[in-house]
Every structure is written in C-alpha cells, then in structure tokens.
Protein backbone atom coordinates (compact mmCIF):
# COMPACT_ATOMS: atom_id res chain seq x y z
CA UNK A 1 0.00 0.00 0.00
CA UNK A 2 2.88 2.26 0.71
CA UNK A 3 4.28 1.59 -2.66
CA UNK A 4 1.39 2.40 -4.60
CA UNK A 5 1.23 5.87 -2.42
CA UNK A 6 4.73 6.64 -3.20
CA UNK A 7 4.29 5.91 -7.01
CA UNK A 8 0.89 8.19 -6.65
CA UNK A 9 3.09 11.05 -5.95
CA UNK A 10 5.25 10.68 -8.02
CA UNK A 11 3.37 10.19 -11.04
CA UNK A 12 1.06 13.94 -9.23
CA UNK A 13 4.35 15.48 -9.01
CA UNK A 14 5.82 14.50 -12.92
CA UNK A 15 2.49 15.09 -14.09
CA UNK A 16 2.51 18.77 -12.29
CA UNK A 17 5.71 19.39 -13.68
CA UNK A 18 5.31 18.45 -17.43
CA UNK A 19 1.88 20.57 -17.63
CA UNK A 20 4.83 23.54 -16.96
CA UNK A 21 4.56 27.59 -15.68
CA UNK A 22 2.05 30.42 -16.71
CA UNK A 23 3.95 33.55 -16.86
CA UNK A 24 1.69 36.62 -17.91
CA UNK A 25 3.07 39.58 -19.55
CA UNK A 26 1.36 43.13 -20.08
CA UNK A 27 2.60 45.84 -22.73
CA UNK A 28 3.12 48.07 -19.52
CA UNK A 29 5.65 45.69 -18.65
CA UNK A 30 4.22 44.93 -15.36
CA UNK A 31 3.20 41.38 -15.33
CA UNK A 32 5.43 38.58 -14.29
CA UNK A 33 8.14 39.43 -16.59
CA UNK A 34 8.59 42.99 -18.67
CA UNK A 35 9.16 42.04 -21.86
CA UNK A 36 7.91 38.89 -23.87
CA UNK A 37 11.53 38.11 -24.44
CA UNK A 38 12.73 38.40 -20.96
CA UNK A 39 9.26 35.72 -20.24
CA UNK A 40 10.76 33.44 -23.09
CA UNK A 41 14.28 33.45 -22.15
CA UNK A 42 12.79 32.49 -17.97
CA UNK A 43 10.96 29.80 -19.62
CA UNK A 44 10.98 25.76 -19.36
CA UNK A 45 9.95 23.71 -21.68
CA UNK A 46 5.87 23.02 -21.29
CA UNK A 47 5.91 26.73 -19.97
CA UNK A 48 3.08 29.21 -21.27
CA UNK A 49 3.87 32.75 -21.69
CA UNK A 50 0.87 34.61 -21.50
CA UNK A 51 0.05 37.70 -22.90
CA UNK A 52 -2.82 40.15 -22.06
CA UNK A 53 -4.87 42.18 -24.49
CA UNK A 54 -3.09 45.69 -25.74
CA UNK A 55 -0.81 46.75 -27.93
CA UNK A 56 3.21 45.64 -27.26
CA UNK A 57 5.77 47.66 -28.39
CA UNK A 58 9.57 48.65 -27.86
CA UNK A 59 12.50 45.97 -27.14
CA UNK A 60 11.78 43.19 -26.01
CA UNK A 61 8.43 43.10 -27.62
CA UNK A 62 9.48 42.28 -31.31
CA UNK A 63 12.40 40.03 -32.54
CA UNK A 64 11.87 37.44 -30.05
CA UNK A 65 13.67 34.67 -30.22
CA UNK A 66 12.37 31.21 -28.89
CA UNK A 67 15.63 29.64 -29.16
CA UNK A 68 15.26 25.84 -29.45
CA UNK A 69 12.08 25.94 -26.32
CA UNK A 70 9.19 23.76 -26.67
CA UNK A 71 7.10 26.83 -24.80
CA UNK A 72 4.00 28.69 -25.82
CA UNK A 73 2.95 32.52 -25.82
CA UNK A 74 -0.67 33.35 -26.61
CA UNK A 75 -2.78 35.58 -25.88
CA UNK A 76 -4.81 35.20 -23.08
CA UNK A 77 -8.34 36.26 -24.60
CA UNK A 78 -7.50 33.87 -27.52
CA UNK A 79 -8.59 37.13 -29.80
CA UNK A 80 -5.69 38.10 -31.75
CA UNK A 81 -7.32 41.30 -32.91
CA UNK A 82 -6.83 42.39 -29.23
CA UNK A 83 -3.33 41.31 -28.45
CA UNK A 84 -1.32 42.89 -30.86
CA UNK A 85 2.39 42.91 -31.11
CA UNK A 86 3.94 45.81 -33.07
CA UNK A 87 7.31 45.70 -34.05
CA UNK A 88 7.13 49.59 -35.40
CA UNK A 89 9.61 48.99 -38.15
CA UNK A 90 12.20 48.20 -36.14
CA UNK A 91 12.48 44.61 -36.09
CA UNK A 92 10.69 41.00 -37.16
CA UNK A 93 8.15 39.62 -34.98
CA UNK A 94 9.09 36.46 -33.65
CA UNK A 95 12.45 34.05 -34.76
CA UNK A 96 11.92 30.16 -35.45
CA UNK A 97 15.86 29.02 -35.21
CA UNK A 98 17.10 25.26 -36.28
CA UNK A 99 16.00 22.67 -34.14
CA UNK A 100 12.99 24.33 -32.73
CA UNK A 101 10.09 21.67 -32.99
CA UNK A 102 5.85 21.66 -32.83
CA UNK A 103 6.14 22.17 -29.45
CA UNK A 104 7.18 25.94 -29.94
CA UNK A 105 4.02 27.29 -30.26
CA UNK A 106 2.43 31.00 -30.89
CA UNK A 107 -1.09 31.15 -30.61
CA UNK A 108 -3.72 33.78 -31.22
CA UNK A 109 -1.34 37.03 -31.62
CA UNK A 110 -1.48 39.82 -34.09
CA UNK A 111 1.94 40.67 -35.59
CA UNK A 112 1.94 44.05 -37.47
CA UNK A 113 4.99 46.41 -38.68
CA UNK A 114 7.27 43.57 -38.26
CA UNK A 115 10.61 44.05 -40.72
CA UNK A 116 13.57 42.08 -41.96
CA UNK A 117 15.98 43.37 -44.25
CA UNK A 118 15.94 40.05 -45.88
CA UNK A 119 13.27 37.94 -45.07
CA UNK A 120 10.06 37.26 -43.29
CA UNK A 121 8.88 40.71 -41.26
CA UNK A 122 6.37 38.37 -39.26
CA UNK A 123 7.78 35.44 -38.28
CA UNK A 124 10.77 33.89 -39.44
CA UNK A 125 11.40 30.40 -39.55
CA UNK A 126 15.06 28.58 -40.41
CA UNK A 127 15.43 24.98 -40.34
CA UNK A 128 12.50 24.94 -37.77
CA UNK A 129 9.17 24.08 -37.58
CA UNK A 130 7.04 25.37 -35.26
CA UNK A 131 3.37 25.59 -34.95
CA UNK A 132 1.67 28.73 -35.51
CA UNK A 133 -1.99 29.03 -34.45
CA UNK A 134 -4.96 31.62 -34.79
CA UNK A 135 -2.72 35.14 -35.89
CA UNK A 136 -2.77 37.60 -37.82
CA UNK A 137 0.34 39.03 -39.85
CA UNK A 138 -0.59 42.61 -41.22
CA UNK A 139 1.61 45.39 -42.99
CA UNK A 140 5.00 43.41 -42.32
CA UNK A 141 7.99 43.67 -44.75
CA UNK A 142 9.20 41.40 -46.42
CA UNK A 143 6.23 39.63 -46.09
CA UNK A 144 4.05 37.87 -43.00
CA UNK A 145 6.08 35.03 -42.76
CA UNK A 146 9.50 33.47 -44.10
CA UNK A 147 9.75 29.48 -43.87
CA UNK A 148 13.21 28.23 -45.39
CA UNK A 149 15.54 25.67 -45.66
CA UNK A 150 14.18 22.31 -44.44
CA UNK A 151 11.66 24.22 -42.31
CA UNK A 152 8.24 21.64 -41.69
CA UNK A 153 5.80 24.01 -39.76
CA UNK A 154 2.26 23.66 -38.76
CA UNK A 155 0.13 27.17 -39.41
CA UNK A 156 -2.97 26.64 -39.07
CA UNK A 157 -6.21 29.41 -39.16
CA UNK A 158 -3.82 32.31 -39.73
CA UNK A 159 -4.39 35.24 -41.75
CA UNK A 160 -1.51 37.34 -43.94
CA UNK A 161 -2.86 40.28 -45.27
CA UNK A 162 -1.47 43.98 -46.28
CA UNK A 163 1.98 42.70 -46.28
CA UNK A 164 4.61 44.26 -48.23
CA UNK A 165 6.72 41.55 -50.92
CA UNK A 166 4.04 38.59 -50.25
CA UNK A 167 2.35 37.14 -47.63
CA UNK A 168 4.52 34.17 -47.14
CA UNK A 169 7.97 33.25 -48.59
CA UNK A 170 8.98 29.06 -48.95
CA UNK A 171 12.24 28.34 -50.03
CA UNK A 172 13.36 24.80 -49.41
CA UNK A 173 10.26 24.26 -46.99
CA UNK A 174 7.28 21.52 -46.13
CA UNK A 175 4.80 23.18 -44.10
CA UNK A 176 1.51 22.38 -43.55
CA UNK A 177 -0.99 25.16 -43.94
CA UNK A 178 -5.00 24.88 -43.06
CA UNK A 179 -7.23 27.32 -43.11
CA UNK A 180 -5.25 30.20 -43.84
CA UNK A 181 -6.25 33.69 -45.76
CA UNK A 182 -3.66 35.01 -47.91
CA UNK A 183 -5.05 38.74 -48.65
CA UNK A 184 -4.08 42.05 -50.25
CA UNK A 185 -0.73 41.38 -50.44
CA UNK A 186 0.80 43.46 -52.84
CA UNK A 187 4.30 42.05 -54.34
CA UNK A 188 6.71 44.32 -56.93
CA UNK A 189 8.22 41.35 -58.62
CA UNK A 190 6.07 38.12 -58.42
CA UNK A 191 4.37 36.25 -55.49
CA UNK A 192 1.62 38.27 -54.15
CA UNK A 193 0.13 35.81 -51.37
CA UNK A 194 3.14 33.04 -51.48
CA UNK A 195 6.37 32.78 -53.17
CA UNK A 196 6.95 29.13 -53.14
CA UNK A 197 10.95 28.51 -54.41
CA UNK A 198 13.08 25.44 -54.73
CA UNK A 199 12.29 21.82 -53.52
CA UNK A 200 9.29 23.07 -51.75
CA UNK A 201 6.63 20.42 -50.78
CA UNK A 202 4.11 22.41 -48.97
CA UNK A 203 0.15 21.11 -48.01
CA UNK A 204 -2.25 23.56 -48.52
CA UNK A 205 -6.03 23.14 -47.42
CA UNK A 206 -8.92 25.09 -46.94
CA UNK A 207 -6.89 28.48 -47.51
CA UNK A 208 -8.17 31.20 -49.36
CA UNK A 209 -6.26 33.70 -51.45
CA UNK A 210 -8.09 37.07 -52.32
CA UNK A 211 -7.05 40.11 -53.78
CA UNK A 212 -3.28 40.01 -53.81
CA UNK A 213 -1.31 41.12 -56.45
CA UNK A 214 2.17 41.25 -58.29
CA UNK A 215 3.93 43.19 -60.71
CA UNK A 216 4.84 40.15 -62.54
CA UNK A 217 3.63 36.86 -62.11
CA UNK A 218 1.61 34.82 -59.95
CA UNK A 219 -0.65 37.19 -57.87
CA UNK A 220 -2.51 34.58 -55.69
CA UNK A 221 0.91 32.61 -55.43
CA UNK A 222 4.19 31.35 -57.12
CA UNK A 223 6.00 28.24 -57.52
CA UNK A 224 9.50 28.14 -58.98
CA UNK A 225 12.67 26.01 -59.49
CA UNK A 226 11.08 22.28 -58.40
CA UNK A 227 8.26 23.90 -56.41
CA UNK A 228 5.44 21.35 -56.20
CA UNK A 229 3.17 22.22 -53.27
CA UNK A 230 0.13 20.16 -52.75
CA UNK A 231 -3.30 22.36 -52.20
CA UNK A 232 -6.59 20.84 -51.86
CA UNK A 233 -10.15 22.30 -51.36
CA UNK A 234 -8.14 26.19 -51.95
CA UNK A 235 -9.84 29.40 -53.49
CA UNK A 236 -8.30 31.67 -55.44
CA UNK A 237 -10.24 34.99 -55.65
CA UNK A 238 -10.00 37.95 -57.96
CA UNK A 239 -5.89 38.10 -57.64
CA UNK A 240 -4.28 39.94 -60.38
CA UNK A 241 -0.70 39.49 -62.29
CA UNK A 242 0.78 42.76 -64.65
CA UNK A 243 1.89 39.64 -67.05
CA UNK A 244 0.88 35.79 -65.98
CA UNK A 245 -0.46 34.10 -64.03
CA UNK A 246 -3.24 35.78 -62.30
CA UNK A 247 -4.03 33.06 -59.35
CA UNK A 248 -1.03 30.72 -59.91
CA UNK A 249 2.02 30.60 -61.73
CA UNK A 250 4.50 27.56 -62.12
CA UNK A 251 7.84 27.54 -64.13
CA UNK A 252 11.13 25.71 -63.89
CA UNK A 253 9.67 21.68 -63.24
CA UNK A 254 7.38 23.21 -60.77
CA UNK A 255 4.63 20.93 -60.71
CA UNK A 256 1.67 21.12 -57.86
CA UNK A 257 -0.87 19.37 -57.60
CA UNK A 258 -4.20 20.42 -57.10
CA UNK A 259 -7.69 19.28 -55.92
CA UNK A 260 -11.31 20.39 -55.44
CA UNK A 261 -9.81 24.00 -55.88
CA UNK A 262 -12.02 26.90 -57.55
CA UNK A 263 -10.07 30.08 -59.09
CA UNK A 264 -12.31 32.72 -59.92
CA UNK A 265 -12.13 36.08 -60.75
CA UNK A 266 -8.67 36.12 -61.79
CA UNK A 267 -6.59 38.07 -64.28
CA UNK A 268 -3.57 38.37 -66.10
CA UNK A 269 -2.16 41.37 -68.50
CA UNK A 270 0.63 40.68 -70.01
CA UNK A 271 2.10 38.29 -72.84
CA UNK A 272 2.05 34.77 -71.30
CA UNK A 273 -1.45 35.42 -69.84
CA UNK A 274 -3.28 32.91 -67.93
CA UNK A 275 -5.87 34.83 -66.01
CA UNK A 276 -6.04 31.57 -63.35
CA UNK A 277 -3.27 29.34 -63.95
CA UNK A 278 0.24 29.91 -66.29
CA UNK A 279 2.42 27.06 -66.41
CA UNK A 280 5.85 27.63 -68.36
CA UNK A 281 9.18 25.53 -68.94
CA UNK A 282 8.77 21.24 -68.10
CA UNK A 283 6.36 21.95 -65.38
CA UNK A 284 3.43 18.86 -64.93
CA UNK A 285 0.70 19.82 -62.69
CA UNK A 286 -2.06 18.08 -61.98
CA UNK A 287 -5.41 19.65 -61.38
CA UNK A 288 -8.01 17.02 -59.60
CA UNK A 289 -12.26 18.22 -59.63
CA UNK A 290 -11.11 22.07 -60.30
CA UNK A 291 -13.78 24.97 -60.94
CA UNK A 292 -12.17 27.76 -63.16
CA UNK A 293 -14.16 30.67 -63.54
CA UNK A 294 -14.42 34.12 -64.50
CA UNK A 295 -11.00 34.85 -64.97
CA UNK A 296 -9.73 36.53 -67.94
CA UNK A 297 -6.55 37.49 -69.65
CA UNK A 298 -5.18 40.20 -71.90
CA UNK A 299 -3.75 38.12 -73.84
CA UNK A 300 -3.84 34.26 -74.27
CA UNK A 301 -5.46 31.37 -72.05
CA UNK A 302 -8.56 32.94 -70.09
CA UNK A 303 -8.54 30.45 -67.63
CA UNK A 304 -5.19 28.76 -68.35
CA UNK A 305 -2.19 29.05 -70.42
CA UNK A 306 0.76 26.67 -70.57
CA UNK A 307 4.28 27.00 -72.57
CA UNK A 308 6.50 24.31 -73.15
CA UNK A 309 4.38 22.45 -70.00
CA UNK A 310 1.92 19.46 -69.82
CA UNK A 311 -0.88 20.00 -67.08
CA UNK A 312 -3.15 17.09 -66.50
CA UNK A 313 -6.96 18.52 -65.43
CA UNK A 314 -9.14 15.84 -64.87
CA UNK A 315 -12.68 16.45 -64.11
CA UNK A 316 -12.47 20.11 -64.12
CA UNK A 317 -15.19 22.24 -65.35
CA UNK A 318 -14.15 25.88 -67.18
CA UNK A 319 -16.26 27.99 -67.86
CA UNK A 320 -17.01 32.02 -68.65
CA UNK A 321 -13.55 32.61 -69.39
CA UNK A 322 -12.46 35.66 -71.51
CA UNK A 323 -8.91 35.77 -74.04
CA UNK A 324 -8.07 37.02 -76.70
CA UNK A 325 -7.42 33.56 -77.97
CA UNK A 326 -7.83 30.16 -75.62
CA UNK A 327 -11.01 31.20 -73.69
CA UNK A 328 -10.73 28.28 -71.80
CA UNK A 329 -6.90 27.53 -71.80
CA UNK A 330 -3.91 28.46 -74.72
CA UNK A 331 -1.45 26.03 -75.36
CA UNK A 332 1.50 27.05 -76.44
CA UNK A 333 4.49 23.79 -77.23
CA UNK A 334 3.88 20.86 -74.17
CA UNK A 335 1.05 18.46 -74.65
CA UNK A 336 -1.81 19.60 -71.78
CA UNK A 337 -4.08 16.46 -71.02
CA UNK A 338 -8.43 16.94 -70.60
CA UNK A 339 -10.07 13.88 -69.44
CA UNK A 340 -13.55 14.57 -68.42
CA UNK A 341 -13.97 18.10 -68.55
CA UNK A 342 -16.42 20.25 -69.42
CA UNK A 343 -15.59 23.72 -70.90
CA UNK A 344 -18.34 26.20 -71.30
CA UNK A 345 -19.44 30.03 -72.70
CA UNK A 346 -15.95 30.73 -72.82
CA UNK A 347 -14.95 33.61 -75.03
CA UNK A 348 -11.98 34.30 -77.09
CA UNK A 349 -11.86 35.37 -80.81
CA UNK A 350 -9.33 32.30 -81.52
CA UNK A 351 -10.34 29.19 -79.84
CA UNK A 352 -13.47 30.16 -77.50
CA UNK A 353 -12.47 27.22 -75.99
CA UNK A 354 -9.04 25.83 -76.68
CA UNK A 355 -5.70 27.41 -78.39
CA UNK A 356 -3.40 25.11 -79.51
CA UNK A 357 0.37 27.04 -80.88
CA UNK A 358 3.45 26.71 -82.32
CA UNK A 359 3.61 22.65 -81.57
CA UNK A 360 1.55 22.28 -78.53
CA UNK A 361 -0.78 18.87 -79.28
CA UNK A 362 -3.60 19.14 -76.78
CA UNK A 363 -5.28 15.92 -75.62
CA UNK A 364 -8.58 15.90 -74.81
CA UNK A 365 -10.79 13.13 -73.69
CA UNK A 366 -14.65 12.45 -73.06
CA UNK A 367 -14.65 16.53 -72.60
CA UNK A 368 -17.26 18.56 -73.53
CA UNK A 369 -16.57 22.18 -75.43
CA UNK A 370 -20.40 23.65 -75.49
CA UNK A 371 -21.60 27.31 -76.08
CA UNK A 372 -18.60 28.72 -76.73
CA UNK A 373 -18.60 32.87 -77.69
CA UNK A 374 -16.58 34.09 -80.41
CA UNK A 375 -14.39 31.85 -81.90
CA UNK A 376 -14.63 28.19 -82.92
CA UNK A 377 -14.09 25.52 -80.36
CA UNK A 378 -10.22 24.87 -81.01
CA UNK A 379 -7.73 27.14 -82.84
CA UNK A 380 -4.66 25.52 -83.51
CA UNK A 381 -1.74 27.39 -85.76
CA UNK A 382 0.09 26.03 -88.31
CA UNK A 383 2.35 23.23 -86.56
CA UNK A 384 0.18 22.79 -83.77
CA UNK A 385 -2.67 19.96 -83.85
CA UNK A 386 -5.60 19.04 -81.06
CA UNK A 387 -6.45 15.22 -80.32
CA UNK A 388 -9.92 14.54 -79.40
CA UNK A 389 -11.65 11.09 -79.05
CA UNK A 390 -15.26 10.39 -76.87
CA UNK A 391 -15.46 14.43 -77.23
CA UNK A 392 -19.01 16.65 -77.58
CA UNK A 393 -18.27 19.74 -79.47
CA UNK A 394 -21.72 21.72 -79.66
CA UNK A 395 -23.33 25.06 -79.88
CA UNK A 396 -19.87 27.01 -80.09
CA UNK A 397 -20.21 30.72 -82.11
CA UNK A 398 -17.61 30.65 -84.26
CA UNK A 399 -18.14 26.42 -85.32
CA UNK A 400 -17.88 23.29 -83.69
CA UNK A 401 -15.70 21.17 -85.83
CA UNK A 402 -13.63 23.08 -87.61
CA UNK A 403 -10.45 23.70 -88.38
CA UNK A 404 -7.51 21.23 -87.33
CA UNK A 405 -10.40 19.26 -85.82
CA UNK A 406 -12.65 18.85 -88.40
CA UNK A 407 -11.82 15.62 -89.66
CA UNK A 408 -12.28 14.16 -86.23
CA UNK A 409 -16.35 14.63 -86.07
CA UNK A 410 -17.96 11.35 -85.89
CA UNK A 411 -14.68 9.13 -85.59
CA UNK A 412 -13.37 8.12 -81.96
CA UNK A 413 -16.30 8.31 -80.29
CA UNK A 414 -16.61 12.02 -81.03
CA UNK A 415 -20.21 13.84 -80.75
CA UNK A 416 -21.50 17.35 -82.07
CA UNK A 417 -25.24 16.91 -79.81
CA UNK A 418 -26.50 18.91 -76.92
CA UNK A 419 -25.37 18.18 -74.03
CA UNK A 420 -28.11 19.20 -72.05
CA UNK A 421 -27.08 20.87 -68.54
CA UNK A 422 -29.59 21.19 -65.68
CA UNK A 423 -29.01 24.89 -65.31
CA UNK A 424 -25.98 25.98 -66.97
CA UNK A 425 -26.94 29.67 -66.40
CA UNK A 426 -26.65 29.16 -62.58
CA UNK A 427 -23.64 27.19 -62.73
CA UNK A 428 -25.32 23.93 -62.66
CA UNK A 429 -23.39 22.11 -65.37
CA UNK A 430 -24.27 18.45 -64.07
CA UNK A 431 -26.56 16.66 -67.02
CA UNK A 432 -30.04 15.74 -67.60
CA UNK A 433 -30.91 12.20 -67.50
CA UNK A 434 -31.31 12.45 -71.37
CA UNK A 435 -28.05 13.98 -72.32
CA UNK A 436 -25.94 12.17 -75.16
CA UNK A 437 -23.05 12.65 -72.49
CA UNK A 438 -24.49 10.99 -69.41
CA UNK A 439 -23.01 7.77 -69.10
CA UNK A 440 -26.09 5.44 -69.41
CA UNK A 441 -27.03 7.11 -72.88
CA UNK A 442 -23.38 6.51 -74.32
CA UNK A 443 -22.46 2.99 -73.83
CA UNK A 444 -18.95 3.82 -76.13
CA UNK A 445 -17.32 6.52 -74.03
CA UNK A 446 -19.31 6.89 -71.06
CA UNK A 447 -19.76 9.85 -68.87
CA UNK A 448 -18.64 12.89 -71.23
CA UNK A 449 -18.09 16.00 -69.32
CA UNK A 450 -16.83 16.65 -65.80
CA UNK A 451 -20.34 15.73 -64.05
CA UNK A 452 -22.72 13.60 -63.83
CA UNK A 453 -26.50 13.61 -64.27
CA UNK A 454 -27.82 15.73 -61.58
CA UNK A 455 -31.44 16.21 -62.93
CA UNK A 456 -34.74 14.73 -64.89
CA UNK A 457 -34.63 14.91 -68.40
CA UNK A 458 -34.77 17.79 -69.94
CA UNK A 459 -36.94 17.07 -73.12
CA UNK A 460 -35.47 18.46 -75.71
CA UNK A 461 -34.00 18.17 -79.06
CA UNK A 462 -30.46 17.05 -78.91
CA UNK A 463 -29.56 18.04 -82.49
CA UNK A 464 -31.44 21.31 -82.42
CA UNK A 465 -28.58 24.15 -82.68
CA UNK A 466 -28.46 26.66 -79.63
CA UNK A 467 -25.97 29.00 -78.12
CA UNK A 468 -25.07 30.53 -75.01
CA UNK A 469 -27.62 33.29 -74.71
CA UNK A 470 -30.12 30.67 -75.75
CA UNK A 471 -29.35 28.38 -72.94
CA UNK A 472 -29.21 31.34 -70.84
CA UNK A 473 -32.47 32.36 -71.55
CA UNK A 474 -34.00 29.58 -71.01
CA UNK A 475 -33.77 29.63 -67.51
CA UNK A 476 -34.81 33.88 -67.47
C-alpha cells in the first residue's frame, strides 16, 4: 500500500511538472516578466507565456527569439485582434531558429509592422518548424512570414494580409498550412500571397487567397525552381498578375498538384497570360475536380495558359472565361491532357475554348466544349494539332468542328449533340438524365463532361442548334 502511495506522488508530481509555468506579460511591462523576451528566455519547456490584451511595443516586444524551447505565448483572450504585437519597423516579430520543434508554439497574436531586411517581417522560420496558431500578420515587410531551408511548420487558421513583398515566402520548406487567408498582399516582382521557391513540398487546405497582387507573375501565389506544393479544397479569388499568371504561376519543373480548388475572378495582362493558372518551362501539374471561372486574360489562355508544359486537369469544369485567344486555356508547345472536362461560354476570338500554338498537341478526352462565344471551339496554328476522341463539341459561335479538328467529327467516339445541362446559367453544369453525355445514354465513351446527371430529363431536341444566350435564356 505504501508503494502504490509513493508511485501516486510521483506520477502527481511529474504530471505537475510536465503541464509547466504560466507567466503573464502586459505591454506596460508589469506582469510577471517585462518584456515577452525576458518571459521566453525564464521559460521551461511546457511553460506558457501569457500575454494580455493591448498593444506591445519597444525591445523586447518584437524580434523574439524562442531559441530551441518547446514553450508557448498566446494571448490570453484567444482574440488576436486584441493582443497585438507591433514591431514599429524596427524589427521581425518572432524568430523560429534550427531545431525548434511543434512544441514551440504561438497562438492567437497579431503581428503588425514587423521588418527584416531580408526575409520574413512576421515570423521567421530557419530549419524549424514550429506551430503557428490563430494570428494575424498585417503590414509586415518582407512579407508575413519566411519558412526556409528544411523548415516543416504547422500554421494553421492564420491570416496574412497587407503585407509588403508577399504574404509568405517558402524556399526549401514543407509546411503544412489549413485554413489560412492570404489577402491584399501586394508584391513588386512576383508572389503576391506566397512565393513558393526550390524543392518546396508544402500542403495547402482550406486556404483562401483574395485580392493580392504582383507586378509580374503569380498574384494569388508562385511556384518556382522544383516547387510542387500540394493544395486541396483552396480558393483563389479575384488576384491579379501585370503579365501571368493571375491566381497561380508555375515555371522551372514546378509541378503542384491540385484538388477540389475553384479560381475565380482572376486576371492576367501581359504576354504569357493565364488569367487563373500559367504554367511555363517542363512543369506537370495536376489539377483534380477544379472549378475555373471568370477569370480573364489580356492576352492568351482565359482560364489557363501553358508554354512548353503538360498540365493534366481531370474532371475540371471551365467555364465564362475571356482571351483574346484560348477562352478556356492556350497552349503554347507541351502536350496539356483533358479527361472529363467540361468547358463552357468561354470567349476568345481564336479558340473560345481551346488554343493550340506553335507545336503544342492538346489531348482531350470524353470533354465537352459547349456554347462557346466568339471563336470556334479549337484554334490551332500552323504546326500545332488538337487530339480529341469520346469528345461533344456543340453550340460554339464561331463552329464546332472546324479547323484542325474537323476531320475528327464522328470518328473516336466524337459527338457534335446537346449536351443538355440542368441549369448551366446558374452554374449547374451536371446533365439531364437524357443527355448524349451521361453515361447510361453513351455505352462507347461513357460519362462525357466533368459531371454527372444531376437532374430529370430535360426534353429536348439534342440536335437542335443553340448557343449561349439561348441556354441562358432559357432559364430567365
């Protein structure tokens, strides 16, 4: 009986110990300690540094420096729009170093004014990986947050926004990021929400990025140089590039991969174009159940525009585009892959749909190009040829199959029908029961399109000609 007493103190007294200190610190510097730092540096690992609501400034209160401690500072309302550190230009926030694990924590802070002269005004992580938790990085420069050099961190419901340069810099880095808002960021060069460089293998889910911008390219984000983040269930919101790229830009064997994402509302301005997506020199993406919409470039590629690159989109629905030529997506070299898509009332004056240049050789398969404005459904220039088999081409302005794709009509399982949407003009582009492309009604291909039937039939003529502003009004 004494034993078991003994060993019930002991495990009290381990378990009293590991659960570690609550130091709380004020900006008036009257709290346990003065200064964060001087709380940080006191602390054991398991401690909690505390931090009340206000405003911290001066030394001490920016540049902190965990060291290699397995400690946590939060706030102590959990609000971070009430516990604000400001580093008034005179320093970053808070310093990840090598060796610092998940157990470094910083949870629901505000980090504003932060500045590097190099990297990462917010945080800055280096060969560590941390976990960052409910904050807020606004009007820091370089960016919100720097992550390099074999750096895994966990952020998780942050939000960058207003930061000069971008709103997070990867070089070399894994993180994993949920629920994050990447907004207003404005960068000079290219990047506006993240710059993603070298062998970068970052998870992305559930973030957001909205209204950033760059100069150059990639305004919602950047990948470069073997860059090939993961990002799943992401939206990319009205972002804007000078040149390419307007939500994402890949180059240099950069080659994410991407699922259930939407990109809307995009744009691009300059030559490369790409109001959503531009992917340029060996890069492979892969784009999983996508929604591309809205976006539009100045130049080529509406929606997408590839150089010397060959994306794979499977199951990804276009549609409402605007280019001058590729409404949907402009291919120019590479060999970009469609298998079960549906592109729809995209506009361009060459290829409302698809653009196929110089010796790009688009494949597309059991995709359906319907309603498109302007331009025939595929422009391709003289070297450049389009490869279609279990295809519906139908209802497109300038022609259905013409061009480099005429003699492909009615061979390969190809189809020029209507493909009868249950409410295209809302969005809905799932198919009647009695579409040609539902995959009960063609035993040869099978489902045509990227969705299946979502409603009764529809009743109608299949061969009867329409266009987009007659589908649209049908549903007035």
């Amino acid at each position: 009986m004494r034993h078991l007493l003994v060993l019930s103190i002991l495990v009290l007294s381990f378990s009293l110990t590991a659960s570690g200190a609550t130091y709380v610190v004020d900006p008036f510097g009257t709290g346990d300690y003065p200064t964060i730092q001087a709380a940080v540096t006191a602390s054991s690992p398991g401690d909690i540094v505390e931090l009340t609501d206000g405003v911290f400034t001066g030394p001490g209160n920016r540049g902190v420096n965990y060291g290699t401690k397995a400690i946590t500072v939060r706030s102590q309302s959990g609000n971070p729009e009430t516990c604000i550190v400001d580093c008034e230009s005179a320093d970053e926030g808070f310093l990840f170093w090598t060796g610092t694990g998940p157990g470094s924590v910083l949870d629901g802070v505000t980090v504003t004014n932060g500045y590097h002269a190099n990297w990462g005004g917010g945080i800055r992580c280096f060969g560590a990986s941390p976990t960052v938790n409910n904050c807020v990085f606004v009007g820091n420069s370089p960016g919100g947050a720097s992550i390099r050099y074999g750096s895994d961190a966990t952020i998780t419901d942050c939000t960058f926004t207003e930061n000069a340069s971008y709103g997070m810099l990867l070089v070399s880095a894994s993180p994993t990021i949920d629920g994050c808002t990447f907004s207003d960021n404005a960068n000079p060069v290219s990047g506006g929400g993240i710059e993603c460089q070298g062998e970068c293998y970052a998870v992305l889910t559930n973030c957001v990025f909205s209204g950033n911008s760059s100069n150059q390219d990639g305004g919602g984000m950047r990948c470069v140089a073997d860059a090939s983040p993961s990002l799943t269930d992401c939206m990319f919101v009205g972002n804007v590039a000078e040149q390419e790229g307007g939500g994402l830009y890949c180059y240099l064997n950069s080659s994410p991969t991407l699922t259930r994402c939407v990109f809307s509302g995009n744009s691009a301005g300059g030559y490369g174009g790409g109001g959503a997506l531009h992917f340029a020199n060996e890069t492979a993406p892969m784009l999983l159940d996508c929604v591309l919409t809205g976006n539009t470039s100045a130049t080529v590629g509406g929606a997408v525009s590839t150089f010397s690159s060959s994306p794979t989109f499977a199951n990804c629905l276009f549609f409402e585009n605007e280019a001058d030529a590729g409404g949907a997506i402009a291919c120019r070299d590479g060999a970009p892959v469609l298998t079960h898509c549906t592109l729809a009332a995209n506009s361009a004056v060459s290829g409302s749909g698809v653009s196929a240049s110089y010796s790009a050789a688009p494949v597309l398969e059991n995709t359906i190009i319907a309603f498109g404005v302007n331009g025939a459904a595929v422009y391709c220039g003289a070297v450049a040829s389009a490869t279609l088999a279990c295809c519906d081409v139908f209802g497109n302005d300038g022609g259905d199959w013409e061009g480099c794709i005429a003699d492909q009509y009615g061979v390969a399982g190809n189809i020029e029908l209507n493909p009868f949407f249950c409410d295209a003009a809302a969005g809905d582009f799932t198919l009647c029961s009695d579409s040609p492309c539902a995959e009960d009604n063609y035993p040869e291909c099978g489902q045509v399109g990227a969705r299946p039937v979502g409603c009764d039939a529809c009743g109608q003529s299949a061969t009867e000609p329409a266009t987009w502003g007659g589908v649209k009004g049908r549903y007035r």
